[in-house]
Structures are given as C-alpha cells and as structure tokens.
N, C-alpha and C. Protein backbone atom coordinates (compact mmCIF):
# COMPACT_ATOMS: atom_id res chain seq x y z
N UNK A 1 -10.90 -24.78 -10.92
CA UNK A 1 -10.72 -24.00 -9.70
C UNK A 1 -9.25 -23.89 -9.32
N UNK A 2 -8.58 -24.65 -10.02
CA UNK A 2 -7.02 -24.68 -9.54
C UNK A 2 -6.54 -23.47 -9.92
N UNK A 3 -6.73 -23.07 -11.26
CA UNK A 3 -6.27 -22.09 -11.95
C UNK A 3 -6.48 -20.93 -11.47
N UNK A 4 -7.63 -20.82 -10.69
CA UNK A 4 -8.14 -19.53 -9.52
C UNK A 4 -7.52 -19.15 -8.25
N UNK A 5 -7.07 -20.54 -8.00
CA UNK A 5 -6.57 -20.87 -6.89
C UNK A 5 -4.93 -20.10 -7.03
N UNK A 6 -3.94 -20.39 -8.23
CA UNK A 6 -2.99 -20.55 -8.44
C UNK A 6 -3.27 -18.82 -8.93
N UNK A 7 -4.25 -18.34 -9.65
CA UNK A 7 -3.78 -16.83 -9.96
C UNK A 7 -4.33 -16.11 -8.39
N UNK A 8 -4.35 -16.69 -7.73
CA UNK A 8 -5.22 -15.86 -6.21
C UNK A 8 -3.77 -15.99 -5.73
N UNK A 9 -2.64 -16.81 -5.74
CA UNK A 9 -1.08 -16.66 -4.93
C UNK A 9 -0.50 -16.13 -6.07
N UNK A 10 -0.83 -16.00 -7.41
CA UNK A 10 0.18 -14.86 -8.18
C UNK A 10 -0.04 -13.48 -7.74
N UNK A 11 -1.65 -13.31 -7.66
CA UNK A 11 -1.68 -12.03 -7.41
C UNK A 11 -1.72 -11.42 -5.53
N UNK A 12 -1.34 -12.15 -4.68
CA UNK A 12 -1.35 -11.99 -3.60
C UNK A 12 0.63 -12.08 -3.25
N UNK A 13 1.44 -12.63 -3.76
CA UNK A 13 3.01 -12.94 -4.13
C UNK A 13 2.84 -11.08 -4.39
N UNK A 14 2.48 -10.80 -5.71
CA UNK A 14 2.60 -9.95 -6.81
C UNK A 14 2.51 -8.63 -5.92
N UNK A 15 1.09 -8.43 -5.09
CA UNK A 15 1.23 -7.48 -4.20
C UNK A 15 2.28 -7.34 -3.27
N UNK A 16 2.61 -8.43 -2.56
CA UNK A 16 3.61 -8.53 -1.25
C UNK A 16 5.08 -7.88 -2.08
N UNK A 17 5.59 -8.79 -2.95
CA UNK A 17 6.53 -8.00 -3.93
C UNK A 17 6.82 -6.58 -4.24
N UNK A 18 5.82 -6.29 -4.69
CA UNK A 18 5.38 -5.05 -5.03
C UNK A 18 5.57 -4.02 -3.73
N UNK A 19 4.93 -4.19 -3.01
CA UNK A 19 5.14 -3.68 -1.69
C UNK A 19 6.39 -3.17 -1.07
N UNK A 20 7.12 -4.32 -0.83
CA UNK A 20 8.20 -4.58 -0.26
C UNK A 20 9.24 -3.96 -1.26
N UNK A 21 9.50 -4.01 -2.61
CA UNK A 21 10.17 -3.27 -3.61
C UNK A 21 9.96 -1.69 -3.21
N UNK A 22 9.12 -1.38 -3.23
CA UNK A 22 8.23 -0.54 -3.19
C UNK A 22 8.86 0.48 -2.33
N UNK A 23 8.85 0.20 -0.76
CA UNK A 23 9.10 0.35 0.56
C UNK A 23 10.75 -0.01 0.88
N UNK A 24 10.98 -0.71 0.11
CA UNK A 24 12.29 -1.14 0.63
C UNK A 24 13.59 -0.49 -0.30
N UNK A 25 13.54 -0.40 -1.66
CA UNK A 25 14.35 -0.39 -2.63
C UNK A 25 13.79 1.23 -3.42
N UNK A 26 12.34 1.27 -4.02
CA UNK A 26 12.31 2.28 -4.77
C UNK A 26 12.27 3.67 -4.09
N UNK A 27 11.37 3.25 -3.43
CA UNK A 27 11.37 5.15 -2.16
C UNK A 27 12.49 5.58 -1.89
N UNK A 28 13.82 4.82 -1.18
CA UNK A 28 14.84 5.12 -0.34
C UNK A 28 15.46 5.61 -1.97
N UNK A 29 15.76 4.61 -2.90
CA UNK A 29 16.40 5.19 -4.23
C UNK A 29 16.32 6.46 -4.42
N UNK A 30 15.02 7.15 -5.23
CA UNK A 30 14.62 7.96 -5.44
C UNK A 30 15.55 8.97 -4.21
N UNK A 31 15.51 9.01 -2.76
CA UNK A 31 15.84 10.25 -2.18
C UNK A 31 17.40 9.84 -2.26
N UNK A 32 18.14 8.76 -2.28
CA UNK A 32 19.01 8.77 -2.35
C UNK A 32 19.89 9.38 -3.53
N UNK A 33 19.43 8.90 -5.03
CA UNK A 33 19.56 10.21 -6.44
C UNK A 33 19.22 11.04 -6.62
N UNK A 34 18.32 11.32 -5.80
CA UNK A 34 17.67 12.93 -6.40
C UNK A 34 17.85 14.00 -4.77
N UNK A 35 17.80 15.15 -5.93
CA UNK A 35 17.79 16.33 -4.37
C UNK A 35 16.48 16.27 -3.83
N UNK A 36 16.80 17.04 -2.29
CA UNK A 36 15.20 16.93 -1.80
C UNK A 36 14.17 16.99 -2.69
N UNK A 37 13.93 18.36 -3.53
CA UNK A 37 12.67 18.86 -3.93
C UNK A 37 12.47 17.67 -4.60
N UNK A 38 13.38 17.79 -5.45
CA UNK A 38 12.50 17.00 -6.80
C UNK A 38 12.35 15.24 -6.12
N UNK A 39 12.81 14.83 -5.20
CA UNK A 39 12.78 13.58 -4.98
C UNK A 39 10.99 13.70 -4.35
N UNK A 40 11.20 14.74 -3.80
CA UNK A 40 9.37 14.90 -3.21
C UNK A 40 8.78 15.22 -3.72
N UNK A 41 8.82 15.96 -4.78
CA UNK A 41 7.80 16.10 -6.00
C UNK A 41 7.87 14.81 -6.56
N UNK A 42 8.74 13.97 -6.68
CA UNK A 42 8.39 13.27 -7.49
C UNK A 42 7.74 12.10 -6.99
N UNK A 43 7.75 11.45 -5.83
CA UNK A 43 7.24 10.34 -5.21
C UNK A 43 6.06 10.82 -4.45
N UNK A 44 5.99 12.54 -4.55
CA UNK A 44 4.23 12.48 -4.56
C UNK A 44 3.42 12.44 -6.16
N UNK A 45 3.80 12.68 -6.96
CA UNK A 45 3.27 11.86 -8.07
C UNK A 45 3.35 10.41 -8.27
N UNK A 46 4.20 9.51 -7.70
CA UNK A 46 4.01 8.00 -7.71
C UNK A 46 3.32 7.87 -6.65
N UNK A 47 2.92 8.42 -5.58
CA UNK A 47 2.16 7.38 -4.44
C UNK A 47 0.74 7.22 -5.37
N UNK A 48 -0.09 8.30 -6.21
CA UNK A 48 -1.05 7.89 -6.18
C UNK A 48 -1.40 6.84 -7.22
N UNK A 49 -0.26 6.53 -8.07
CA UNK A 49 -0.33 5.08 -8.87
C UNK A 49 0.33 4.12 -7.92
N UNK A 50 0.91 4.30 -6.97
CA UNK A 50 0.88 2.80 -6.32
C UNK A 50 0.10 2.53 -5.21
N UNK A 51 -0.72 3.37 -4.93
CA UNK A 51 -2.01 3.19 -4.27
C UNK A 51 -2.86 2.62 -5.05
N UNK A 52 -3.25 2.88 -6.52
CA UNK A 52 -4.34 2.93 -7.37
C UNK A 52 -3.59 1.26 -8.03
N UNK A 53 -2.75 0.82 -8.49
CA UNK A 53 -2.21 -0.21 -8.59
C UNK A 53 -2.23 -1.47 -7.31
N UNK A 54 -1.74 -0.57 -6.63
CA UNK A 54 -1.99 -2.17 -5.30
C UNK A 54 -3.30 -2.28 -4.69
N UNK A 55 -4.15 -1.08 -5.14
CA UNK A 55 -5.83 -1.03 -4.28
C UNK A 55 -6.28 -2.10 -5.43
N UNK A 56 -5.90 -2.21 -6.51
CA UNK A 56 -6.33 -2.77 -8.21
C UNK A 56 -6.17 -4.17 -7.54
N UNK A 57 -5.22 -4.49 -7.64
CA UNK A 57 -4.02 -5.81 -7.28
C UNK A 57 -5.04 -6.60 -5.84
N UNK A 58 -4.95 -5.84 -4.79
CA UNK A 58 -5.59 -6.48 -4.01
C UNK A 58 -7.17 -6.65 -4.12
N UNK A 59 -7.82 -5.87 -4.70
CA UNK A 59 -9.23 -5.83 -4.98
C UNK A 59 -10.01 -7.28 -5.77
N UNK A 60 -8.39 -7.62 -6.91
CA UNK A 60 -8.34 -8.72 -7.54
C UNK A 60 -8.26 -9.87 -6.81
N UNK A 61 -7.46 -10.01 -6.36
CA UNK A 61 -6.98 -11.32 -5.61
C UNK A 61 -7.99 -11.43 -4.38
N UNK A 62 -8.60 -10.48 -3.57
CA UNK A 62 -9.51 -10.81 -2.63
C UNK A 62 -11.00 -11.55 -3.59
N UNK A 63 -11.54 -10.68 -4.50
CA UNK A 63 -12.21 -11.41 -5.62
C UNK A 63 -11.83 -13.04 -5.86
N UNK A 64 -10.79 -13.36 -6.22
CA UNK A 64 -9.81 -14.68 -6.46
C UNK A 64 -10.12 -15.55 -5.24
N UNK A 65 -10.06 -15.23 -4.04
CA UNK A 65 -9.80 -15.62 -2.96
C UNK A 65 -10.95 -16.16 -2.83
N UNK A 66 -12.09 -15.31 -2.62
CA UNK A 66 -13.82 -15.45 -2.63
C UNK A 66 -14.22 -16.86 -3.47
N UNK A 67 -13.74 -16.19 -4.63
CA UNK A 67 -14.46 -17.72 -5.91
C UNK A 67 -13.31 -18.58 -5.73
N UNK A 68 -12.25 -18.61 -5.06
CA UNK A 68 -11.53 -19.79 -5.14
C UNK A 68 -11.78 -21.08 -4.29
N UNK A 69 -11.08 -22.09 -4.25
CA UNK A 69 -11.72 -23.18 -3.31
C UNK A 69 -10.73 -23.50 -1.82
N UNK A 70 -9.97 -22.83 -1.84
CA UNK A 70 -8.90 -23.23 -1.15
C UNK A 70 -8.64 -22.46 0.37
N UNK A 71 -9.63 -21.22 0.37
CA UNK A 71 -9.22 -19.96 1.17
C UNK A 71 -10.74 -19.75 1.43
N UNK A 72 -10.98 -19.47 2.80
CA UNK A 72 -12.14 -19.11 3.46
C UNK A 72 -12.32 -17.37 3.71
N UNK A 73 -13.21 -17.31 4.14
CA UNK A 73 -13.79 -15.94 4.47
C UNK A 73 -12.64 -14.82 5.42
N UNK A 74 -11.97 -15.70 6.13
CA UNK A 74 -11.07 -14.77 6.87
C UNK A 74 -9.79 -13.96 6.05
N UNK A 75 -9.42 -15.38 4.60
CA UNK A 75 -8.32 -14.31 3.52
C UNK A 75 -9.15 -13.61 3.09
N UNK A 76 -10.16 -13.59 2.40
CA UNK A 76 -10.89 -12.88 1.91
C UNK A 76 -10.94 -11.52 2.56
N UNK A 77 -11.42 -11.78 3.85
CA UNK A 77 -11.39 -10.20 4.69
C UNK A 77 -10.21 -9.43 4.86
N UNK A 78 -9.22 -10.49 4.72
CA UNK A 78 -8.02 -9.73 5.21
C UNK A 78 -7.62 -8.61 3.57
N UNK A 79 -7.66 -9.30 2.71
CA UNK A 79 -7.57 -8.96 1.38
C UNK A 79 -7.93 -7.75 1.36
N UNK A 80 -9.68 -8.17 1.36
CA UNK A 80 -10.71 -6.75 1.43
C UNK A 80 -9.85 -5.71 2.18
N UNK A 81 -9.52 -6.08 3.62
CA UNK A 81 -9.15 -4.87 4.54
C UNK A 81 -7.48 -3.84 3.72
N UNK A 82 -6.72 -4.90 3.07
CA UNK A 82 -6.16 -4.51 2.50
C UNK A 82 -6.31 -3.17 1.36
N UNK A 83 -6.74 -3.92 0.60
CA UNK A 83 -7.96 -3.07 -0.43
C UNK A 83 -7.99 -1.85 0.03
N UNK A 84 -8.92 -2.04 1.01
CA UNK A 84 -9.97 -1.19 1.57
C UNK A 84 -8.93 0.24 2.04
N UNK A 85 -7.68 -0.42 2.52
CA UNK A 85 -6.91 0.74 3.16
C UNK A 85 -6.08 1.67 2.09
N UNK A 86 -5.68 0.85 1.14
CA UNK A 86 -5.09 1.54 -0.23
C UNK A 86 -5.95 2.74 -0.46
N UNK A 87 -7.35 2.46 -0.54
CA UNK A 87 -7.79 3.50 -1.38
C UNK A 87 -8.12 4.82 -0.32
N UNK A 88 -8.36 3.81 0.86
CA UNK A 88 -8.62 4.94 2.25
C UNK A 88 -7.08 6.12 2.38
N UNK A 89 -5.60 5.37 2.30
CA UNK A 89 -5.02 5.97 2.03
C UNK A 89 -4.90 6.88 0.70
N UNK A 90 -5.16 6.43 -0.32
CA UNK A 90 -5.13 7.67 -1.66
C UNK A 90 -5.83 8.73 -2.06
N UNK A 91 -7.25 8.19 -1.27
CA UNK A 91 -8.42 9.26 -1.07
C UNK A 91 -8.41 10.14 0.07
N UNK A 92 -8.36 9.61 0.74
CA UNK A 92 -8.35 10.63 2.05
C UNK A 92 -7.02 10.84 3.28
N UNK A 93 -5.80 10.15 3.24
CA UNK A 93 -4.75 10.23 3.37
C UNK A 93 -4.05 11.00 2.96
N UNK A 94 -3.35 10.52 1.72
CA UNK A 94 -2.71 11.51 0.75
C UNK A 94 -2.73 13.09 0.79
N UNK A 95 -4.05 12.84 0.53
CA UNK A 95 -4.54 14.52 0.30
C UNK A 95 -4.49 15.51 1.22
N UNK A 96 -4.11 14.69 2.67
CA UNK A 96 -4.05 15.66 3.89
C UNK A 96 -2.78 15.91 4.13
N UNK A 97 -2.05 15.00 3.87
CA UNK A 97 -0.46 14.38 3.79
C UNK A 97 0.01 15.76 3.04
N UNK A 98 -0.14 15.83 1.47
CA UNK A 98 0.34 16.84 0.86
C UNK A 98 -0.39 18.17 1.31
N UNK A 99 -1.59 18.30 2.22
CA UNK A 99 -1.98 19.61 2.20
C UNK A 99 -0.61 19.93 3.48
N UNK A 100 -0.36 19.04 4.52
CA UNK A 100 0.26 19.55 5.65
C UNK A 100 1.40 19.79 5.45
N UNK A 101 2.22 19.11 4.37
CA UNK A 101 3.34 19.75 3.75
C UNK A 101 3.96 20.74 3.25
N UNK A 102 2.86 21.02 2.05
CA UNK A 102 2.75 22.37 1.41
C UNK A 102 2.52 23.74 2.39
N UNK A 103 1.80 23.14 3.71
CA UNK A 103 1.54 24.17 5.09
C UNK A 103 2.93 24.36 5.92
N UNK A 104 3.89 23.38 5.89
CA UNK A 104 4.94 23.92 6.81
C UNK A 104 5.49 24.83 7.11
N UNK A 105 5.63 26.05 5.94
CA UNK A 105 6.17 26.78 5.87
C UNK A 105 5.48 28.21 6.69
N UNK A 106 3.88 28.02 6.30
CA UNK A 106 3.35 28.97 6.85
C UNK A 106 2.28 28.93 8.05
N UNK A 107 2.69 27.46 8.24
CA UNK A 107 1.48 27.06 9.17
C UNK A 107 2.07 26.41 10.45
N UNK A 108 2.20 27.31 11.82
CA UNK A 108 3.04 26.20 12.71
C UNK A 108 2.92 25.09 13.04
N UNK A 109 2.07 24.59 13.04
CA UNK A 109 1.23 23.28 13.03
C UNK A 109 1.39 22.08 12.45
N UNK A 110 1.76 22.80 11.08
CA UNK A 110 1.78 22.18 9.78
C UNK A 110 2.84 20.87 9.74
N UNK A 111 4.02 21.07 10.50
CA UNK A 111 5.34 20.08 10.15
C UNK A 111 4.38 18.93 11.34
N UNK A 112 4.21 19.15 12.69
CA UNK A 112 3.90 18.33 13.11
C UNK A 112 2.70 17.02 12.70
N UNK A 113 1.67 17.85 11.85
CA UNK A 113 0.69 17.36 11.38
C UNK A 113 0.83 16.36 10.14
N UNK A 114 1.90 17.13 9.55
CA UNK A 114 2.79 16.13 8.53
C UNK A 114 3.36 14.58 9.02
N UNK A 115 4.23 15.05 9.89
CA UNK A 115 4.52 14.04 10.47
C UNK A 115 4.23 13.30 11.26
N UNK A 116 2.96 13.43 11.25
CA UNK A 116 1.66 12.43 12.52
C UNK A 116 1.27 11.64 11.25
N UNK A 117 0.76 12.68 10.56
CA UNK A 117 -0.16 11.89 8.96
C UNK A 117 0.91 10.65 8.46
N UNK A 118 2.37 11.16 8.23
CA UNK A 118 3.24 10.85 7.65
C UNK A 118 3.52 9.11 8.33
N UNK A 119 3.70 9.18 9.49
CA UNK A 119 4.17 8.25 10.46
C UNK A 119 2.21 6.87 10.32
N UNK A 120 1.48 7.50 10.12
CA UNK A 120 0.33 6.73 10.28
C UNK A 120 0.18 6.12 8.98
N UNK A 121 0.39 6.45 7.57
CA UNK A 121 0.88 6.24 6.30
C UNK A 121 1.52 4.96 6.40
N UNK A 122 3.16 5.18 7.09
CA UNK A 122 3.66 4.35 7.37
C UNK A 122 3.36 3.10 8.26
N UNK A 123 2.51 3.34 8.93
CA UNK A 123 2.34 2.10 9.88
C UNK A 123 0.96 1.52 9.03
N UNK A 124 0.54 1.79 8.71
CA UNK A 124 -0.56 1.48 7.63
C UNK A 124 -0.10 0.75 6.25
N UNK A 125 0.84 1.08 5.87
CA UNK A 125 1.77 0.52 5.10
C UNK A 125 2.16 -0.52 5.17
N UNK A 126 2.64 -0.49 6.46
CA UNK A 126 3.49 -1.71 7.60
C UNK A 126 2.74 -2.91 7.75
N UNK A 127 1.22 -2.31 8.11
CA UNK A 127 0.42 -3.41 8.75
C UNK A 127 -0.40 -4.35 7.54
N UNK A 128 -0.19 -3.21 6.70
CA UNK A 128 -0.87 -3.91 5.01
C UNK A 128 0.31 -5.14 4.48
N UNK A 129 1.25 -4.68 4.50
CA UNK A 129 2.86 -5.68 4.63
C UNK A 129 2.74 -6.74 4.85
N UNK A 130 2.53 -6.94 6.26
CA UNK A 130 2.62 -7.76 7.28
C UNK A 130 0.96 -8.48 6.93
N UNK A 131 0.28 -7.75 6.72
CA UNK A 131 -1.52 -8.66 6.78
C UNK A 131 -0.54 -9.52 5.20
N UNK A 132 -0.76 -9.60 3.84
CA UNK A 132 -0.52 -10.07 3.05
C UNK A 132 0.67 -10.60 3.17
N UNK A 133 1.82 -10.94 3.90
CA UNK A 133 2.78 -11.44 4.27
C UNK A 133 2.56 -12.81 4.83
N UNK A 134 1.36 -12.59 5.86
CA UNK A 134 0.42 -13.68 6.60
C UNK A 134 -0.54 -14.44 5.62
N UNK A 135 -1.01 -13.63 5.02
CA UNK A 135 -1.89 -14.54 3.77
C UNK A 135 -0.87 -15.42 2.51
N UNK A 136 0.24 -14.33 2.64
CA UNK A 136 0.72 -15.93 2.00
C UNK A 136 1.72 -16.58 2.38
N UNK A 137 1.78 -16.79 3.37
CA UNK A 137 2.00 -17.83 4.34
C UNK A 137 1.09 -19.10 4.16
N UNK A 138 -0.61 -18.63 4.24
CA UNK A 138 -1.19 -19.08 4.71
C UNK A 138 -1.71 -20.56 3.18
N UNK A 139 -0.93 -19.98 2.27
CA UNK A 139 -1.32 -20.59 1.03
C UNK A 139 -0.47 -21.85 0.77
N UNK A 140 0.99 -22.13 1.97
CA UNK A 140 1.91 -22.72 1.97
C UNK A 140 1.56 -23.87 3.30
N UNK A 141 0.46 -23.33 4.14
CA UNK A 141 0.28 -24.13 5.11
C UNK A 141 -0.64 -25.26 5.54
C-alpha cells in the first residue's frame, strides 16, 4: 500500500506542476513569441490536450487516493471534483469559449461573452490550482 500511497503524491505533485507550468510559464510564452493569431490558434489546439491530460492525471490519482491507505474520502472528492471540472471544461467550456470568439467580429455580444466564458475558465483553473495545492499539503501533514 505504500507504493499506492507514494504514486497517489507523484501523481497529485505531477498535476499541481503541470498546472502551474502550464498557467504560469507556457501560456504567457507562447503570446509572448508568437503574434496574436497564431499564438491563439495555437493554444486553442493545446487546451484540449491539457484538459484531456490533467482530466487523465487527476482521474488517476483520485483512483490512487480511493485504494490508498493514507487519504480519506474528502481527497478523494476533492480529486474527483478536480477531474470532474477538466473535462466539464473541455467538453462544454471550450467549445463555447471558441464559438464566442470566432463571433466577435460579427456578433455584438460576442467579445463580452468571450470574456465572461474566458474569465470563468480562469477562475476554474484557479480554484482547481488551489484545490490540489491543498491536497498536497495535506500528504505532508
């Protein structure tokens, strides 16, 4: 059970990492080298592998968490909720995200709606951060 135990904080580290790289270093990069367009074409083709990667990642480690011996029902949920929001964002996020974008131009509506979607992304992001930030904490305490 140790070994469960010990890959349940690799893969809960692994997400938070990931994340935070993610959010902190690769996004800002990208617009910082590249011109607008292509920086937005191009990091809307990566969100939906790092949705589909960290929904993977956390799906695992909440699994880990469950059969492990060390972590009760509340990491577990938090995990799950994690999970749960990745894919809520890639499935049904995303897709509204890029429709309201592609609408700015012809839709007055459109920029604001972007940037409601856009801003809720982000705090969703934030709060996924911060939940797995707390869980592993919680593996140290």
């Amino acid at each position: 059970m140790q070994i469960i135990d010990a890959l349940a904080l690799i893969a809960v580290a692994g997400i938070w990492g990931g994340m935070a790289f993610f959010a902190a270093v690769y996004a800002p990069l990208v617009f910082i080298k590249l011109d607008a367009a292509t920086a937005g074409a191009f990091i809307r083709a990566v969100f939906p592998v790092y949705y589909l990667a960290m929904g993977t990642a956390s799906l695992a480690a909440a699994v880990l968490l469950a059969v492990g011996t060390t972590h009760g029902a509340l990491d577990v949920a938090v995990m799950g909720c994690t999970c749960a929001l990745f894919w809520v964002a890639r499935q049904a996020l995303m897709p509204r995200i890029n429709r309201a974008r592609d609408r700015r131009e012809s839709d007055p509506g459109a920029r604001a709606r972007f940037e409601r979607l856009h801003r809720l992304s982000v705090a969703i992001n934030a709060l996924q951060l911060l939940a797995v930030l707390v869980l592993l904490a919680r593996f140290v305490a």
